[in-house]
C-alpha atoms as a PDB file:
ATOM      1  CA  UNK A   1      22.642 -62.221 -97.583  1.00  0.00           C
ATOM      2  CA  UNK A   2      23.181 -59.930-100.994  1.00  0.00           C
ATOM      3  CA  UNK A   3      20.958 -59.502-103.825  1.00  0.00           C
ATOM      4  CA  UNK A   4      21.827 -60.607-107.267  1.00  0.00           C
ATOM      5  CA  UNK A   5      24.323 -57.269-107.912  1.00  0.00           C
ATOM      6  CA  UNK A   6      26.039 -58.497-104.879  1.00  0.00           C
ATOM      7  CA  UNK A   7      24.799 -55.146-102.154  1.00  0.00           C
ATOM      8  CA  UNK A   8      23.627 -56.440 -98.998  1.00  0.00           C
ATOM      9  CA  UNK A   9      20.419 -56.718 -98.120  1.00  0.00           C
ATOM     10  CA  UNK A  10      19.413 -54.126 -95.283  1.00  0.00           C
ATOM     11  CA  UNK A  11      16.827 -53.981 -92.632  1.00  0.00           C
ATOM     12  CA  UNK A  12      14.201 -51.544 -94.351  1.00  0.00           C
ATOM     13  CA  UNK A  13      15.116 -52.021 -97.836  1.00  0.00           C
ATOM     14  CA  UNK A  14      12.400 -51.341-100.310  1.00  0.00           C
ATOM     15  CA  UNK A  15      12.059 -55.007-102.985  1.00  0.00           C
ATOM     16  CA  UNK A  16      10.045 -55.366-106.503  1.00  0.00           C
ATOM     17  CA  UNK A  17       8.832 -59.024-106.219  1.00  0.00           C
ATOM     18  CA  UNK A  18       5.745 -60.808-107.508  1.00  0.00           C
ATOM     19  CA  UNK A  19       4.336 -57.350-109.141  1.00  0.00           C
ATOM     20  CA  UNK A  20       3.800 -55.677-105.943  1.00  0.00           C
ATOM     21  CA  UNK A  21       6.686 -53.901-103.103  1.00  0.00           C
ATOM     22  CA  UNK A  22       7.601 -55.301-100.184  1.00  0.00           C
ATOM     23  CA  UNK A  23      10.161 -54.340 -97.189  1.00  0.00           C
ATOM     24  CA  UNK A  24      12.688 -55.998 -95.240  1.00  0.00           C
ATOM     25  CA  UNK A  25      11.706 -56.147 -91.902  1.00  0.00           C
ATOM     26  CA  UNK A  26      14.260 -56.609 -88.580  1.00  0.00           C
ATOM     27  CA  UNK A  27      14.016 -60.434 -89.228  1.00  0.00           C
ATOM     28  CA  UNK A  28      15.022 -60.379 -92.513  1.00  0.00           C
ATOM     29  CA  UNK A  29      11.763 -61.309 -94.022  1.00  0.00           C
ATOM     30  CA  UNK A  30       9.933 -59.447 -96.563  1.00  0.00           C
ATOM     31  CA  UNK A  31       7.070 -58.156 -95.984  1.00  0.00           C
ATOM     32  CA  UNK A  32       3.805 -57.104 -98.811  1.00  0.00           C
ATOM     33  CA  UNK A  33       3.220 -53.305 -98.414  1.00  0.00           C
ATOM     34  CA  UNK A  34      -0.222 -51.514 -99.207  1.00  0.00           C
ATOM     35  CA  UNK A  35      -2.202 -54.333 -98.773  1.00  0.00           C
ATOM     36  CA  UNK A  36      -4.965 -55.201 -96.886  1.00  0.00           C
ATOM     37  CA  UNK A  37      -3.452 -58.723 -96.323  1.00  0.00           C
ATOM     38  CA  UNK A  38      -0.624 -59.391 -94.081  1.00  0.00           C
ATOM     39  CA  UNK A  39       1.520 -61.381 -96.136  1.00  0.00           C
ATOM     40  CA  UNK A  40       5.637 -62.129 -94.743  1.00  0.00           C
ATOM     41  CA  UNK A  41       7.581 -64.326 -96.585  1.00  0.00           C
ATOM     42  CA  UNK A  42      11.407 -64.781 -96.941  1.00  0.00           C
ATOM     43  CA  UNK A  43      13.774 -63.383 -99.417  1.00  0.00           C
ATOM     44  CA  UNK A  44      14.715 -64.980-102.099  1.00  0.00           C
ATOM     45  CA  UNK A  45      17.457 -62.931-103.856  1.00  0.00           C
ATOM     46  CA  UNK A  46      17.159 -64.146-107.362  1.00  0.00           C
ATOM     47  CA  UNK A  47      13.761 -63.293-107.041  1.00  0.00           C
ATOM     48  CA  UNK A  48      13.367 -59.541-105.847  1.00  0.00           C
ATOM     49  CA  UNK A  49      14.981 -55.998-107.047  1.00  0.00           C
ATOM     50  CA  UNK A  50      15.963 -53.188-105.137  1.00  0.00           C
ATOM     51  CA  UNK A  51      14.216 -50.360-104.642  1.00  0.00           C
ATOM     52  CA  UNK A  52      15.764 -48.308-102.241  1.00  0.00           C
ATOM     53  CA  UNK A  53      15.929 -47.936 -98.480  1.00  0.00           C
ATOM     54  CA  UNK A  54      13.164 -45.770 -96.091  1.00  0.00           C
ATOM     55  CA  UNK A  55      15.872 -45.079 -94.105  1.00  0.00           C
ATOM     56  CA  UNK A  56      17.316 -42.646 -97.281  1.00  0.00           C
ATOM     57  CA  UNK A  57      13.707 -42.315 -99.084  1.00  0.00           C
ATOM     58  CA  UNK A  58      10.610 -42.569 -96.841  1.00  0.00           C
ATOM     59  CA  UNK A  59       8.475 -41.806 -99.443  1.00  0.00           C
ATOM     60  CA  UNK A  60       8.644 -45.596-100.639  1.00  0.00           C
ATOM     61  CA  UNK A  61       6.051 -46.550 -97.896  1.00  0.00           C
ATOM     62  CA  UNK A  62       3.271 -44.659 -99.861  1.00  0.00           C
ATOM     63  CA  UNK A  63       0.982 -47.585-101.361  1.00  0.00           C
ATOM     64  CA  UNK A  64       0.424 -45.455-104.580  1.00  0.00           C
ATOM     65  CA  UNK A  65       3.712 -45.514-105.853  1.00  0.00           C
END
């Protein structure tokens, strides 16, 4: 599966969707981050923007930013 620019969508990848970040997980899902709520949906690429990847930048897993 590839987002809208056409790069792939990666385990860990970082998405802008429904005003809040969320992360690939290792079933492809996306799940909310700094929540209190566990909330896993799936990917819809139309939907979501890139980020970035914790892999490269683990920074992205604060819930402040």
């Amino acid at each position: 599966m590839n987002y809208r620019n056409g790069r792939r969508i990666n385990v860990g990848d970082i998405l802008w969707a429904k005003n809040a970040r969320w992360i690939v997980t290792d079933n492809y899902q996306m799940r909310l981050i700094g929540k209190e709520m566990e909330l896993t949906q799936m990917i819809l690429p139309a939907f979501v923007e890139y980020v970035g990847n914790i892999h490269d930048n683990p920074e992205l897993l604060e819930a402040d930013k």
